[in-house]
PDB file of N, CA and C in Angstrom:
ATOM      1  N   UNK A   1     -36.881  43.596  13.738  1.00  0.00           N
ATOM      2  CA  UNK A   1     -38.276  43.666  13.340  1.00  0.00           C
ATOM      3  C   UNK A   1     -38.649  45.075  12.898  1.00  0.00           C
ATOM      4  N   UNK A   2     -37.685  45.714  12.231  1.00  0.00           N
ATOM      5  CA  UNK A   2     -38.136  47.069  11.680  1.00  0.00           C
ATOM      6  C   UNK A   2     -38.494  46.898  10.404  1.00  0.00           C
ATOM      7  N   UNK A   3     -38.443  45.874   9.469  1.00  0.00           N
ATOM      8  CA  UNK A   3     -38.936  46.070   8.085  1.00  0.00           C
ATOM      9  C   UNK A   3     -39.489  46.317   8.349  1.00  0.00           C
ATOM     10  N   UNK A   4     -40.486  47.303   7.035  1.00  0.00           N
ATOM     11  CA  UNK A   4     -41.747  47.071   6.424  1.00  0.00           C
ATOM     12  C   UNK A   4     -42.008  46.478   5.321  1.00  0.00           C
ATOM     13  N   UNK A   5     -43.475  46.495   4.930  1.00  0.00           N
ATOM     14  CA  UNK A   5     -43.632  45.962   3.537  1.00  0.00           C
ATOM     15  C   UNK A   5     -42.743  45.472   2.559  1.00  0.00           C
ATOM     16  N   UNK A   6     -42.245  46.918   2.021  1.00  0.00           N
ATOM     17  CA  UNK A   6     -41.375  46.830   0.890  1.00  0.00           C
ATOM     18  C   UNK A   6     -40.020  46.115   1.349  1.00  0.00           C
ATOM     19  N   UNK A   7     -39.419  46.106   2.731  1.00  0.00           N
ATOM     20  CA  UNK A   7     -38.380  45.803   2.755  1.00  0.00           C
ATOM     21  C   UNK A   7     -38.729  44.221   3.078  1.00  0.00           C
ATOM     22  N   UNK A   8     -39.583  43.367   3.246  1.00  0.00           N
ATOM     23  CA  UNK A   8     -39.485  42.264   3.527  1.00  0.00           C
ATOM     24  C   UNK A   8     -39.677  41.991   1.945  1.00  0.00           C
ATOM     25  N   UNK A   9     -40.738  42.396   1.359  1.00  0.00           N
ATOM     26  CA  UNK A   9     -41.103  42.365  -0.069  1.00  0.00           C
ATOM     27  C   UNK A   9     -39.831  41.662  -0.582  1.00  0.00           C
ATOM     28  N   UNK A  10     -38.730  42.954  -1.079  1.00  0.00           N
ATOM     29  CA  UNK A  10     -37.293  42.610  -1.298  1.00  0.00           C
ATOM     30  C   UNK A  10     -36.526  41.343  -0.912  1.00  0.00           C
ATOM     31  N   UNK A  11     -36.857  41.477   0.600  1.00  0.00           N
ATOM     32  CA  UNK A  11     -35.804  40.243   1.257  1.00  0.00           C
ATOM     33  C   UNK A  11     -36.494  38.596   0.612  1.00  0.00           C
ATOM     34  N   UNK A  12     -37.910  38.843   0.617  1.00  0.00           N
ATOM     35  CA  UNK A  12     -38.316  37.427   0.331  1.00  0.00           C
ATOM     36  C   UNK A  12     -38.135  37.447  -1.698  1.00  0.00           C
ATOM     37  N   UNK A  13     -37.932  38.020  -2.249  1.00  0.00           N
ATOM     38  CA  UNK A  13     -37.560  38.286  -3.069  1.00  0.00           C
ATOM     39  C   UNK A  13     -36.135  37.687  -3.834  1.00  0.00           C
ATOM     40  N   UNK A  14     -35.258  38.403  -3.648  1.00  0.00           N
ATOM     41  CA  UNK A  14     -34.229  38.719  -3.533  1.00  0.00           C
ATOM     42  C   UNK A  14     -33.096  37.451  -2.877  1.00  0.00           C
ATOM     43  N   UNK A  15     -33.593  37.738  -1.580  1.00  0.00           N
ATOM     44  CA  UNK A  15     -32.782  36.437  -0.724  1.00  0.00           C
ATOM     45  C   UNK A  15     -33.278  35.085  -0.526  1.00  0.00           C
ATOM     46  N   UNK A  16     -34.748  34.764  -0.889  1.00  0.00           N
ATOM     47  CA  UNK A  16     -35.669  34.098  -0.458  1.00  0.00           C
ATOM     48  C   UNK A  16     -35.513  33.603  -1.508  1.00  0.00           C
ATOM     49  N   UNK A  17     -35.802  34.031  -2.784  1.00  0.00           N
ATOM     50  CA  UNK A  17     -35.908  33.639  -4.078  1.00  0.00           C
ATOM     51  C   UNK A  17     -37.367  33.316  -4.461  1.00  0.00           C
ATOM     52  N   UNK A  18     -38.452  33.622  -4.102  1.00  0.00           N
ATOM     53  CA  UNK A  18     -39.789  33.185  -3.866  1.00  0.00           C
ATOM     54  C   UNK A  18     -40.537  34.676  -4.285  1.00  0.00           C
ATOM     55  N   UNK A  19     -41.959  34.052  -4.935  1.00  0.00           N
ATOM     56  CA  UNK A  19     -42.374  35.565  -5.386  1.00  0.00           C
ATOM     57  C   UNK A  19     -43.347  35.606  -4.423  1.00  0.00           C
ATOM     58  N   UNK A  20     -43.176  36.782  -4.242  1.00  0.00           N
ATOM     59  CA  UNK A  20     -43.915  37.908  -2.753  1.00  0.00           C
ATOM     60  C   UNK A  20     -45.616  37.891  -3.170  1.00  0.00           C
ATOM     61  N   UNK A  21     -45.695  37.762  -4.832  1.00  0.00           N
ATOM     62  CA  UNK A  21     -46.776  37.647  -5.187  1.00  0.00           C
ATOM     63  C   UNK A  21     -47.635  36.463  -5.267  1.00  0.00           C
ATOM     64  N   UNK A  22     -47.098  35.164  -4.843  1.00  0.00           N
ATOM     65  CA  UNK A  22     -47.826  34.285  -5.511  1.00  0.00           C
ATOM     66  C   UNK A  22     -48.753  33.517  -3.944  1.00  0.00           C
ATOM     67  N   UNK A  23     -49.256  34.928  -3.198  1.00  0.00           N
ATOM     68  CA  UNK A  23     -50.398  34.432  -2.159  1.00  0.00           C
ATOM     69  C   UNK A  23     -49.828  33.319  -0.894  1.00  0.00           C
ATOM     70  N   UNK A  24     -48.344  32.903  -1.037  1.00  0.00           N
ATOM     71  CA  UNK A  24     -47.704  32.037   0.022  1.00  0.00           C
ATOM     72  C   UNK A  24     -47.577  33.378   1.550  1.00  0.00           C
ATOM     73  N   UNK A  25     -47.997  32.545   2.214  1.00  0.00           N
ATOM     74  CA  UNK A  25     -47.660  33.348   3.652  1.00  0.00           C
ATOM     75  C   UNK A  25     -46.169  33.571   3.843  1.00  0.00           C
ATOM     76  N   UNK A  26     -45.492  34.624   4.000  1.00  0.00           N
ATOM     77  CA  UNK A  26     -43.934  34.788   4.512  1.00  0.00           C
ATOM     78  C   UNK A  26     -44.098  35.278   6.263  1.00  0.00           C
ATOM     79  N   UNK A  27     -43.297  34.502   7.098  1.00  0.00           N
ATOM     80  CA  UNK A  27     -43.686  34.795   8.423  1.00  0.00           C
ATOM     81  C   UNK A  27     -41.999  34.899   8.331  1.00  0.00           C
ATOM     82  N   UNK A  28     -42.213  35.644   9.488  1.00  0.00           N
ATOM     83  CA  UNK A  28     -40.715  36.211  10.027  1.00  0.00           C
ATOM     84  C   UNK A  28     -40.302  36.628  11.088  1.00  0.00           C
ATOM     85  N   UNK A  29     -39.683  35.927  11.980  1.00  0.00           N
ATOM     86  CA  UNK A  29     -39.593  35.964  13.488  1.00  0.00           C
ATOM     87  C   UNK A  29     -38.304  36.496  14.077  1.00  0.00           C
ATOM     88  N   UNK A  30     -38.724  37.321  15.428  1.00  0.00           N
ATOM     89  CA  UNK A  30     -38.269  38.359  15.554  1.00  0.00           C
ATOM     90  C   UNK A  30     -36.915  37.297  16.280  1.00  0.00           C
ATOM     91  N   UNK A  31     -35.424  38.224  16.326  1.00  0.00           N
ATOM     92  CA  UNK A  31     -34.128  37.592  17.238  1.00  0.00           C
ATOM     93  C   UNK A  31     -34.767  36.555  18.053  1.00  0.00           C
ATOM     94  N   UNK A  32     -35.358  37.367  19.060  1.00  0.00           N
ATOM     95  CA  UNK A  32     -35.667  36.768  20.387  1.00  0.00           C
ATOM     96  C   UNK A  32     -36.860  36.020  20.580  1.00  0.00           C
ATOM     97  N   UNK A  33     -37.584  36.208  19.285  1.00  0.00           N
ATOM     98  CA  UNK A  33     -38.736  35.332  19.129  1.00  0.00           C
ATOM     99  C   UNK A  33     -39.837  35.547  19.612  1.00  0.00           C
ATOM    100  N   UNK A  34     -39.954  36.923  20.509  1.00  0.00           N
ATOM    101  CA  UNK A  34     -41.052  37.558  21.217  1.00  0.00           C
ATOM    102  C   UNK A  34     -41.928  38.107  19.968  1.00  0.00           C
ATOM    103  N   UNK A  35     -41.982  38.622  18.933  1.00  0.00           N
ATOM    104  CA  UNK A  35     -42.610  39.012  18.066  1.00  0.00           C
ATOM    105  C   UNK A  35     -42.140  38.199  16.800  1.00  0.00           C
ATOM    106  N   UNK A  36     -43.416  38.554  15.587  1.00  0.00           N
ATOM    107  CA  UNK A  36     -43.231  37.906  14.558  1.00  0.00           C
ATOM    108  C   UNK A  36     -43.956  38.877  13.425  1.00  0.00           C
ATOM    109  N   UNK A  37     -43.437  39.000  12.048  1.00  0.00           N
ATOM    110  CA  UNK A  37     -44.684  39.159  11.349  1.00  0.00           C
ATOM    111  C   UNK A  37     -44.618  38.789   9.994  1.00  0.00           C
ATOM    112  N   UNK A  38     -46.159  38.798   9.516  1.00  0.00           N
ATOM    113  CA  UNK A  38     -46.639  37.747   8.478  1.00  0.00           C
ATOM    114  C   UNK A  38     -46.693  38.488   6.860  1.00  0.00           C
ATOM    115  N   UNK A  39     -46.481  37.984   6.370  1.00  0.00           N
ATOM    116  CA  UNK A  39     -46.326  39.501   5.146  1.00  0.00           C
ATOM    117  C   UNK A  39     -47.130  38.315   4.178  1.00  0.00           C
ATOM    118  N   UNK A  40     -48.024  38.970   2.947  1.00  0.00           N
ATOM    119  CA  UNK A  40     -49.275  38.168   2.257  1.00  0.00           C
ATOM    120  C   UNK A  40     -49.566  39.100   1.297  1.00  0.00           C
ATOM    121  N   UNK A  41     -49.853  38.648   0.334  1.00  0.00           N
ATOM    122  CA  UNK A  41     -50.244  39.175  -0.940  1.00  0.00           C
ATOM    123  C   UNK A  41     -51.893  39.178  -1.065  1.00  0.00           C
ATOM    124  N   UNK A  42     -52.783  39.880  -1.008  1.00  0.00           N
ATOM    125  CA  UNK A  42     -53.628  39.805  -1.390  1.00  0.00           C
ATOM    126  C   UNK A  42     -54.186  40.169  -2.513  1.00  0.00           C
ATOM    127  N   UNK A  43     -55.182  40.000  -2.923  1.00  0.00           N
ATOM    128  CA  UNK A  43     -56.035  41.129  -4.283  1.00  0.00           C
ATOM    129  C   UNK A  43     -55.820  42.564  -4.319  1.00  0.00           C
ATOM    130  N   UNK A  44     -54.992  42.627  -4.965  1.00  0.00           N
ATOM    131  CA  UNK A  44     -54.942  43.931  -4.928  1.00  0.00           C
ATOM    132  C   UNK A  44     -53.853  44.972  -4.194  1.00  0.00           C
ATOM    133  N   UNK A  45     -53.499  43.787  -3.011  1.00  0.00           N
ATOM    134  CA  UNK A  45     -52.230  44.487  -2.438  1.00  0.00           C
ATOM    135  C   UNK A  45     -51.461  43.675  -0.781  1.00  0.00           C
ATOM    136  N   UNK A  46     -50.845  43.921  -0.446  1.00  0.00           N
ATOM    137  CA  UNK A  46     -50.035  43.330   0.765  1.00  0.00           C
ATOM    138  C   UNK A  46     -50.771  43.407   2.319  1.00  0.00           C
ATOM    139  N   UNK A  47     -50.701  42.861   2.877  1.00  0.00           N
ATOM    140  CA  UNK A  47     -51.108  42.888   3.958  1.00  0.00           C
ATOM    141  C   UNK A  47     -49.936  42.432   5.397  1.00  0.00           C
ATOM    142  N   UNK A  48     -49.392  43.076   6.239  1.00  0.00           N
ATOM    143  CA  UNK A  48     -48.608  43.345   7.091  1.00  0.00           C
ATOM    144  C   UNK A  48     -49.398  42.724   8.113  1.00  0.00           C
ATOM    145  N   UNK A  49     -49.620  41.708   9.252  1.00  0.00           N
ATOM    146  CA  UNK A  49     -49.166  41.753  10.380  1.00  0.00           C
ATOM    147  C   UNK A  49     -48.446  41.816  11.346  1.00  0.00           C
ATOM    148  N   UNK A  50     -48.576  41.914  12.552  1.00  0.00           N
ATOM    149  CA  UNK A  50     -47.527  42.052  13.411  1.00  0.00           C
ATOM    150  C   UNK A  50     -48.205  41.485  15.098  1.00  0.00           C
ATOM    151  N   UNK A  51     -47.452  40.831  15.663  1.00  0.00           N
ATOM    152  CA  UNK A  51     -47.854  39.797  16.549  1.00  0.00           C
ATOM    153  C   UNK A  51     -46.399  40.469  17.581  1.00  0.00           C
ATOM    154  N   UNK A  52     -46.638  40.696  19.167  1.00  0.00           N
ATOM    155  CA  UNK A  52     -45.554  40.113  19.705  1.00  0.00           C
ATOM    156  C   UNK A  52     -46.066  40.109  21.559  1.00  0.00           C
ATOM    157  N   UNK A  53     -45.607  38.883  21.974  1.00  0.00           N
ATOM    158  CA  UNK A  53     -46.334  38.675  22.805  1.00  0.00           C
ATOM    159  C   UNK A  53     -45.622  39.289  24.012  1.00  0.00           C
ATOM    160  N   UNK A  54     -46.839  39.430  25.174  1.00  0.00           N
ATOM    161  CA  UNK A  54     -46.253  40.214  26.598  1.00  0.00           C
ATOM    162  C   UNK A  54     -45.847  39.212  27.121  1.00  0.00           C
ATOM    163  N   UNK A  55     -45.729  38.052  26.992  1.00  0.00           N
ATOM    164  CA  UNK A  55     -44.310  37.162  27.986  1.00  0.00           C
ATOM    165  C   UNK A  55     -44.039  35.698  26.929  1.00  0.00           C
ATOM    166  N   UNK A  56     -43.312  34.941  27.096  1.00  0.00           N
ATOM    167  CA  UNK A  56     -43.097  34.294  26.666  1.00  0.00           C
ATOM    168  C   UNK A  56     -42.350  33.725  25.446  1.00  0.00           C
ATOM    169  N   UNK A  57     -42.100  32.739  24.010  1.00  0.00           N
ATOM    170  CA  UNK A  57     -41.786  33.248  22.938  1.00  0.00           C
ATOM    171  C   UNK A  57     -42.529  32.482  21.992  1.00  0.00           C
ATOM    172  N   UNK A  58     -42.288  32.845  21.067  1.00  0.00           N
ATOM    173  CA  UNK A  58     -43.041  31.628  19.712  1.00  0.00           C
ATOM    174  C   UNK A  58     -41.842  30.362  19.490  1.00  0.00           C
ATOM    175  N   UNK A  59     -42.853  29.449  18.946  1.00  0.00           N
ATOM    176  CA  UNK A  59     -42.096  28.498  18.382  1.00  0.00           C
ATOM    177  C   UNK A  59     -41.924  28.720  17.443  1.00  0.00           C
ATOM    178  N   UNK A  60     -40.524  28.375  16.656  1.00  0.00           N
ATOM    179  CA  UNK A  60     -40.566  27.845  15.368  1.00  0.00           C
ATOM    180  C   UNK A  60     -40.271  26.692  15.157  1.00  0.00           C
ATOM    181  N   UNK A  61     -40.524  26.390  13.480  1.00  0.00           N
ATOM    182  CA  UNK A  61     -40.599  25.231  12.787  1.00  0.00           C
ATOM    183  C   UNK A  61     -38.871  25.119  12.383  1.00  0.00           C
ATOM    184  N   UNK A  62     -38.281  24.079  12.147  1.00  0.00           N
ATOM    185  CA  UNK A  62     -37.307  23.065  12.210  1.00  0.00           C
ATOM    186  C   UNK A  62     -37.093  23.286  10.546  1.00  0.00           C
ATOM    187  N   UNK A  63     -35.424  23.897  10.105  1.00  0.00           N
ATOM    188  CA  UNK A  63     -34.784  23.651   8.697  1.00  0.00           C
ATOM    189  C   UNK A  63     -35.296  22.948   8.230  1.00  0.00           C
ATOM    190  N   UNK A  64     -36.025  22.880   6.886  1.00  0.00           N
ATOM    191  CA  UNK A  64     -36.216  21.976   6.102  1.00  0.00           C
ATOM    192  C   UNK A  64     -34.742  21.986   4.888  1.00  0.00           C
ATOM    193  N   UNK A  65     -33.651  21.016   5.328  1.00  0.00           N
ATOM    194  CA  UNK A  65     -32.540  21.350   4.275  1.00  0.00           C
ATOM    195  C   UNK A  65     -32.921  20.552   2.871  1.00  0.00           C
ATOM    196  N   UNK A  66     -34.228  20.568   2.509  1.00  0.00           N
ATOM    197  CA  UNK A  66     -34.292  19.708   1.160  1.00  0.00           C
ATOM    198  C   UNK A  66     -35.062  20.698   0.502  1.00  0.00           C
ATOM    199  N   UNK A  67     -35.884  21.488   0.920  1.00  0.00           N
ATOM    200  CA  UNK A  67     -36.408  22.815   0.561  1.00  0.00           C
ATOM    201  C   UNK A  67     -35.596  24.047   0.887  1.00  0.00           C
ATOM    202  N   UNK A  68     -34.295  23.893   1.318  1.00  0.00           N
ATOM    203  CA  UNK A  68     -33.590  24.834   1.888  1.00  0.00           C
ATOM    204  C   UNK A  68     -34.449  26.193   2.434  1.00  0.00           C
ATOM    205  N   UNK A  69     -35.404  26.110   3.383  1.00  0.00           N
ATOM    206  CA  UNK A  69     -36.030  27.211   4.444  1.00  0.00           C
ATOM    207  C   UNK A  69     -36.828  26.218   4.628  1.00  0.00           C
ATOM    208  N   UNK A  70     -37.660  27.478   5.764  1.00  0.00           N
ATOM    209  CA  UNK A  70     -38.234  26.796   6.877  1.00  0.00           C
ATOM    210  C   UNK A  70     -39.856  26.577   6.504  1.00  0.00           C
ATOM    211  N   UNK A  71     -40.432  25.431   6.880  1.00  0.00           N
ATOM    212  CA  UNK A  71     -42.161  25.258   6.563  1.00  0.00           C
ATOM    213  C   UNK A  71     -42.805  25.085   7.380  1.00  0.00           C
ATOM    214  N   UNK A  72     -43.786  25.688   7.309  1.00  0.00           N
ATOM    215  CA  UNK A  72     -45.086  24.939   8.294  1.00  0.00           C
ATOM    216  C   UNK A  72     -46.294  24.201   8.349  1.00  0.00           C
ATOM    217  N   UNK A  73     -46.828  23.803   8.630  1.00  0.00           N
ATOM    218  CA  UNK A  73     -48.249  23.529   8.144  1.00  0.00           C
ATOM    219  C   UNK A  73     -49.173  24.570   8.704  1.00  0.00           C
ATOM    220  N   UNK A  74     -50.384  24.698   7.663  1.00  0.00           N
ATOM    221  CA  UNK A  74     -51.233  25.650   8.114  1.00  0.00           C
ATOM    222  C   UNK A  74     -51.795  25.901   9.793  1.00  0.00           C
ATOM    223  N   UNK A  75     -52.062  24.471  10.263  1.00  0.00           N
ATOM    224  CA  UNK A  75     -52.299  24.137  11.403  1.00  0.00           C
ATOM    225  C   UNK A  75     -52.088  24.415  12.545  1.00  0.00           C
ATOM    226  N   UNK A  76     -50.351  24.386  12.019  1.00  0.00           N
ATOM    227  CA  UNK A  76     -49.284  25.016  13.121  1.00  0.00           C
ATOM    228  C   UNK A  76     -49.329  26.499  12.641  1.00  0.00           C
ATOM    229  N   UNK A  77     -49.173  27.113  12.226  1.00  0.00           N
ATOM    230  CA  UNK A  77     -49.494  28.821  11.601  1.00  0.00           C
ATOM    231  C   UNK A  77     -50.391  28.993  12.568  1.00  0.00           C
ATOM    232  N   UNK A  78     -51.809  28.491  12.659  1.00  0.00           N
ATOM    233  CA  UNK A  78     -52.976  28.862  12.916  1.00  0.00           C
ATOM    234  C   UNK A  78     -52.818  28.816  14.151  1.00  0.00           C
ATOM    235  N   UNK A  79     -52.369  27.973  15.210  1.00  0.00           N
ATOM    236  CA  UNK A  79     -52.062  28.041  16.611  1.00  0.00           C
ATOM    237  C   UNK A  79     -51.007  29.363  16.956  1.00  0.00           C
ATOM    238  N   UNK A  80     -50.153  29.566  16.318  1.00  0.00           N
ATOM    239  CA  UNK A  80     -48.874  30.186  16.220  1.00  0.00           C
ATOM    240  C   UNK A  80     -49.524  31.753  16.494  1.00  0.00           C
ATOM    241  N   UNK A  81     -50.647  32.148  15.653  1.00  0.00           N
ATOM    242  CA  UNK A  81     -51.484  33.134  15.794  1.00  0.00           C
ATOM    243  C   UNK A  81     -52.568  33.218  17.158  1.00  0.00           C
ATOM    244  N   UNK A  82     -52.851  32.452  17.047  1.00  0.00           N
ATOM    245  CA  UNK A  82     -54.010  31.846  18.045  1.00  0.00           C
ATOM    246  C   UNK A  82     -53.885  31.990  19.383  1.00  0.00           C
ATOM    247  N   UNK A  83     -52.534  31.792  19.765  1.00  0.00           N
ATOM    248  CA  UNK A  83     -51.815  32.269  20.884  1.00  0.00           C
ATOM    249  C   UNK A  83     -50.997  31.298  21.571  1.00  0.00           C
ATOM    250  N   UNK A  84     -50.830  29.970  21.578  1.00  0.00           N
ATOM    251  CA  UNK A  84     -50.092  29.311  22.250  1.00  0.00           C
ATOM    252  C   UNK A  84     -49.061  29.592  21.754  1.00  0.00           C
ATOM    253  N   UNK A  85     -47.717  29.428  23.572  1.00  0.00           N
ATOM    254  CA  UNK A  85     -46.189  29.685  23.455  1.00  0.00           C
ATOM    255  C   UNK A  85     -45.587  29.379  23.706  1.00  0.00           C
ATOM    256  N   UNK A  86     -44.653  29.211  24.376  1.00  0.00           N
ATOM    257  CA  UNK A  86     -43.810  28.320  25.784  1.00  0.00           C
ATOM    258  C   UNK A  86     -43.273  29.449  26.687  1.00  0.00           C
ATOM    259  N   UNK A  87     -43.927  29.163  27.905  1.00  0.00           N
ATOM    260  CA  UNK A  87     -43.507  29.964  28.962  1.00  0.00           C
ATOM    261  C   UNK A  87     -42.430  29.784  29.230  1.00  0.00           C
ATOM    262  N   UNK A  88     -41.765  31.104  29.777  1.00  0.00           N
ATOM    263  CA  UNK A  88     -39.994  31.497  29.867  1.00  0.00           C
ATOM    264  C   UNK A  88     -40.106  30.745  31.467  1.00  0.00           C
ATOM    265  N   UNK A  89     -39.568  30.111  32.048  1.00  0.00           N
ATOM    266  CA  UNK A  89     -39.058  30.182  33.931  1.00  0.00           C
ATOM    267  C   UNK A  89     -40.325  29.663  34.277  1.00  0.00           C
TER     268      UNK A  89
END
């Protein structure tokens, strides 16, 4: 979880194949899943969050192998932020 900007910019770019510009949310979750962050194009310029929680981990969403990566629905995003997690033990 050390990118920044420019280096996720690239990766969703590049490896992703998807333009960084066209206002789609890129979320990106950390090894261990304790942190995450959201990278977004706005008017005018990028916007970086960064999320990582004091216990527990995030969920993620399930391969989509027909879109080859992963999707979500807004819904689930919006909780994902919101704060629900699954407690460790």
């Amino acid at each position: 979880m050390r990118k920044g900007i420019y280096s996720l910019y690239h990766l969703v770019k590049s490896d992703m194949k998807r333009n960084p510009l066209s206002g789609e949310v890129f979320l990106f979750v950390g090894r261990n899943r304790e942190s995450i962050k959201i990278l977004h194009w706005e008017n005018g310029g990028f916007v970086l969050y960064q999320k990582k929680l004091e216990k527990g981990t995030f969920e993620i969403p399930r391969f989509n192998p027909s879109y080859g990566q992963y999707e979500m629905k807004w819904k689930t995003f919006v909780l994902i932020i919101e704060g629900p997690f699954r407690q460790i033990g």
